[in-house]
C-alpha atoms as a PDB file:
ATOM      1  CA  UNK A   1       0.000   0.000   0.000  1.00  0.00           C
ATOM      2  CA  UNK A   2       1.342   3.351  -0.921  1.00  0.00           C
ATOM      3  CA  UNK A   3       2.354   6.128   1.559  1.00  0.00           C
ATOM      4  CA  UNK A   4      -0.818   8.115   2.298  1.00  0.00           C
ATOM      5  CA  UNK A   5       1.861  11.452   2.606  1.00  0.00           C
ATOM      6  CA  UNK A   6       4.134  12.284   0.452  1.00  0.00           C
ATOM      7  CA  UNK A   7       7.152  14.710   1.025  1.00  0.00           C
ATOM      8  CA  UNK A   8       4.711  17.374  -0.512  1.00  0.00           C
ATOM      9  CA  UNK A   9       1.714  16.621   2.117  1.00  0.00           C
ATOM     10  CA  UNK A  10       0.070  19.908   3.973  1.00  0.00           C
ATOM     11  CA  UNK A  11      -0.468  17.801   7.707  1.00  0.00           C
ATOM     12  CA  UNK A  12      -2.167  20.011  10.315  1.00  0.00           C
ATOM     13  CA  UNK A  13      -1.526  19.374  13.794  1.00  0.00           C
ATOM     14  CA  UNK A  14      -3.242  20.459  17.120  1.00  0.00           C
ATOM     15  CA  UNK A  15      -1.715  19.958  20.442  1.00  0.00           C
ATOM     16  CA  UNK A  16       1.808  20.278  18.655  1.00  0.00           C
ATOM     17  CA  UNK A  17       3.789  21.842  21.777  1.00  0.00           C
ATOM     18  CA  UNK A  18       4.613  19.043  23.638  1.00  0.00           C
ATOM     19  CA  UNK A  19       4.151  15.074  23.990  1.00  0.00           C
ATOM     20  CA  UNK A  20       2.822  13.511  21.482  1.00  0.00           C
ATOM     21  CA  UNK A  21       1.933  16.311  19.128  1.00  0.00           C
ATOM     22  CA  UNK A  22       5.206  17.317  19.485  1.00  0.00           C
ATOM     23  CA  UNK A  23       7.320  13.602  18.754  1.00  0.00           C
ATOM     24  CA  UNK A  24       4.447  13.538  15.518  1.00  0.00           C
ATOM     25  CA  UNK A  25       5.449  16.808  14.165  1.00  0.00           C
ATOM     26  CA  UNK A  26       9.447  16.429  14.728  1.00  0.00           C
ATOM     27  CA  UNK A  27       8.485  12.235  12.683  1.00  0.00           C
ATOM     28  CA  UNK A  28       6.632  14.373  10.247  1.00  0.00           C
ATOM     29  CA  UNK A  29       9.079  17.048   9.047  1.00  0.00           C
ATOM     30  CA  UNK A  30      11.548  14.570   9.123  1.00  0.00           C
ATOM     31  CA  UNK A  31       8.866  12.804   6.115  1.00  0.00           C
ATOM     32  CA  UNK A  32       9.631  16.413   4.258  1.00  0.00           C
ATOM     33  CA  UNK A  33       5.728  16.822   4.770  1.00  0.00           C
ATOM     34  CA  UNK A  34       4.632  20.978   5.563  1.00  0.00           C
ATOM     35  CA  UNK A  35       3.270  21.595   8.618  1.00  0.00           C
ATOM     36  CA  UNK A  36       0.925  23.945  10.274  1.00  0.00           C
ATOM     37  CA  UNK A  37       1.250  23.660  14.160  1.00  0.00           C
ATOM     38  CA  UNK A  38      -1.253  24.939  16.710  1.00  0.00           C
ATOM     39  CA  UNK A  39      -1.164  24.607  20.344  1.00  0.00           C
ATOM     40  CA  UNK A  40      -2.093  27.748  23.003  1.00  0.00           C
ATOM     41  CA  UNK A  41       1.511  27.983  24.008  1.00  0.00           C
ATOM     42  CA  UNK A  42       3.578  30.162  21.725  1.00  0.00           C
ATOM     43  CA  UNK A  43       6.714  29.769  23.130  1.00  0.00           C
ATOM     44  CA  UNK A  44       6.550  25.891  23.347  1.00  0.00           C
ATOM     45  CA  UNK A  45       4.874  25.780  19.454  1.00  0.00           C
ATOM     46  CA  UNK A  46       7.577  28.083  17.993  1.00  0.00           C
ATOM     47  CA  UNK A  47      10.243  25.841  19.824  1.00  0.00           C
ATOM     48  CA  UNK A  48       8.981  22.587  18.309  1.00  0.00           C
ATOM     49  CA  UNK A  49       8.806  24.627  14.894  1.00  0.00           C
ATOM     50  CA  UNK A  50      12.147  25.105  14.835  1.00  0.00           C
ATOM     51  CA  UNK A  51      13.131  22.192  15.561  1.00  0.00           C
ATOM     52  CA  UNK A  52      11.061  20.892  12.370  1.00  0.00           C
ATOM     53  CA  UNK A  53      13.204  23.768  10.371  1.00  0.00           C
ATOM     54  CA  UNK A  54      16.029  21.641  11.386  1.00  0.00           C
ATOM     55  CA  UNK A  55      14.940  18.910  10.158  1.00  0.00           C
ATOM     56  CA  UNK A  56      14.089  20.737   6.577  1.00  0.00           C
ATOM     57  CA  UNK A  57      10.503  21.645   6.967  1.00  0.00           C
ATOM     58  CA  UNK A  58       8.218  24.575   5.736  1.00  0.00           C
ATOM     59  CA  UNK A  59       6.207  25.030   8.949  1.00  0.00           C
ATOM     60  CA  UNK A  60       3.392  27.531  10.140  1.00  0.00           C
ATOM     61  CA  UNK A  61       2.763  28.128  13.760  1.00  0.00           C
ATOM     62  CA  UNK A  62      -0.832  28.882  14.669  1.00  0.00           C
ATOM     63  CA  UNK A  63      -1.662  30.064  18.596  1.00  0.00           C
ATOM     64  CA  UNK A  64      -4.896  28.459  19.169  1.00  0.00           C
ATOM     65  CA  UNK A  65      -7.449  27.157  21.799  1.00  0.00           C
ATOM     66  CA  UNK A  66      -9.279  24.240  20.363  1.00  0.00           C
ATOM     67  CA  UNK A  67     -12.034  24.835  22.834  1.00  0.00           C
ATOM     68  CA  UNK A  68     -12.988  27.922  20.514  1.00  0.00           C
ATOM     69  CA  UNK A  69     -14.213  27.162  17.372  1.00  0.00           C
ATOM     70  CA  UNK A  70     -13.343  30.431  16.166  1.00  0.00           C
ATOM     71  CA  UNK A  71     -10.250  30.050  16.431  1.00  0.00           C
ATOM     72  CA  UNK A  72     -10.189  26.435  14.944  1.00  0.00           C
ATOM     73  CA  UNK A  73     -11.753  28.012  12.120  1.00  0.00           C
ATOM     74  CA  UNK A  74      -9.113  30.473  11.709  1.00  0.00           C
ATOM     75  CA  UNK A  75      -5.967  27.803  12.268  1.00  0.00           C
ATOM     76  CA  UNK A  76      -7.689  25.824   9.301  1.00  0.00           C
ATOM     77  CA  UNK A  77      -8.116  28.635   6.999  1.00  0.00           C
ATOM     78  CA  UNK A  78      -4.581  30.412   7.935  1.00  0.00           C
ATOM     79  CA  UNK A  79      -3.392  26.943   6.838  1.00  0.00           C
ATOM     80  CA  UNK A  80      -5.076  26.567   3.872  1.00  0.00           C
ATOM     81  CA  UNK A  81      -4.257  30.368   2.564  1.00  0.00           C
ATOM     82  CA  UNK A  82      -0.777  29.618   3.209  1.00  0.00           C
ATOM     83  CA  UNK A  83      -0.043  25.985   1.499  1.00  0.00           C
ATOM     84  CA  UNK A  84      -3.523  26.097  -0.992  1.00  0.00           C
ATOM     85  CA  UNK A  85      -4.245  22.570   0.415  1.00  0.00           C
ATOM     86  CA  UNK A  86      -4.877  20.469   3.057  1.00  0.00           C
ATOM     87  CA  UNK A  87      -4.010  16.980   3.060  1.00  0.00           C
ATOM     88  CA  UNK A  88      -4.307  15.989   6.648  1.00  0.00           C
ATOM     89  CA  UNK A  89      -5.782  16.603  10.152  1.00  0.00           C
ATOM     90  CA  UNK A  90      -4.336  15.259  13.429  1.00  0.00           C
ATOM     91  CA  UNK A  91      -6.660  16.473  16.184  1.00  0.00           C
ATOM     92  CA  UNK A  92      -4.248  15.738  19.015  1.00  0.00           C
ATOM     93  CA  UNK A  93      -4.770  18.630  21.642  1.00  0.00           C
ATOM     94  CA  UNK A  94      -6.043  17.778  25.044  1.00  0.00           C
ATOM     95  CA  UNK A  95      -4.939  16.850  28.333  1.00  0.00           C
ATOM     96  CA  UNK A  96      -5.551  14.074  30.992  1.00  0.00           C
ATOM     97  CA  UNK A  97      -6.321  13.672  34.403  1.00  0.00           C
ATOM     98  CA  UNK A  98      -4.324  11.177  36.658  1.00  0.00           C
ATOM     99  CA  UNK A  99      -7.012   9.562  38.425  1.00  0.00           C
ATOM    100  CA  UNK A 100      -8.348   6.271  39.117  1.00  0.00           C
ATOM    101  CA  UNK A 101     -11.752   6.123  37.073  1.00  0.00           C
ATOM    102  CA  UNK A 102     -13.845   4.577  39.998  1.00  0.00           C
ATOM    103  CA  UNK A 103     -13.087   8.261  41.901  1.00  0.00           C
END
C-alpha cells in the first residue's frame, strides 16, 4: 500500500507543543511533509517549529485554543491560505487527568 503522505503533504496538527503532538510533528518534518502547528503555548509551538526547520521543513505556527471554534476556524483557513491545500488533520490537543476512574 502506498504512503498516504508524500514529502509534498500539507499535515495540520493540534496539540503540537509538547508530547505527542510534538514527537508527531518532529516524525513528520523529518517525512519532508509541511506543517501547520497549533497549540495555546507560543513559546513551546515556535520551539517545536524550529526544531522541524532543522529537520528541513516549511512550517506555520498557529496560537490556538481548540475549545474555541473560532479560532479552529481560523488555524484551518490560515493553513489553507498559506499551502492552498490540506491533506491531513491530526486532532491531538487535550490533556488528561491522573485519576483512578472509579473516583
Amino acid at each position: 500500500m502506498p504512503d498516504p503522505l508524500s514529502a509534498s503533504s500539507v499535515v495540520l496538527l493540534t496539540g503540537a507543543s509538547s508530547g505527542i503532538g510534538k514527537a508527531m510533528a518532529l516524525q513528520l518534518a523529518e517525512r519532508g511533509c509541511r506543517l501547520a502547528l497549533a497549540a495555546r503555548g507560543e513559546a513551546g509551538l515556535e520551539a517545536v517549529a524550529a526544531d522541524c526547520r532543522t529537520r528541513g521543513a516549511d512550517v506555520l505556527t498557529v496560537a490556538t485554543d481548540v475549545s474555541d471554534e473560532a479560532q479552529c476556524r481560523a488555524f484551518v483557513a490560515t493553513a489553507a491560505r498559506r499551502f492552498g491545500q490540506i491533506d491531513a488533520l491530526v486532532n491531538n490537543a487535550g490533556i488528561s487527568m491522573w485519576a483512578r476512574l472509579d473516583e
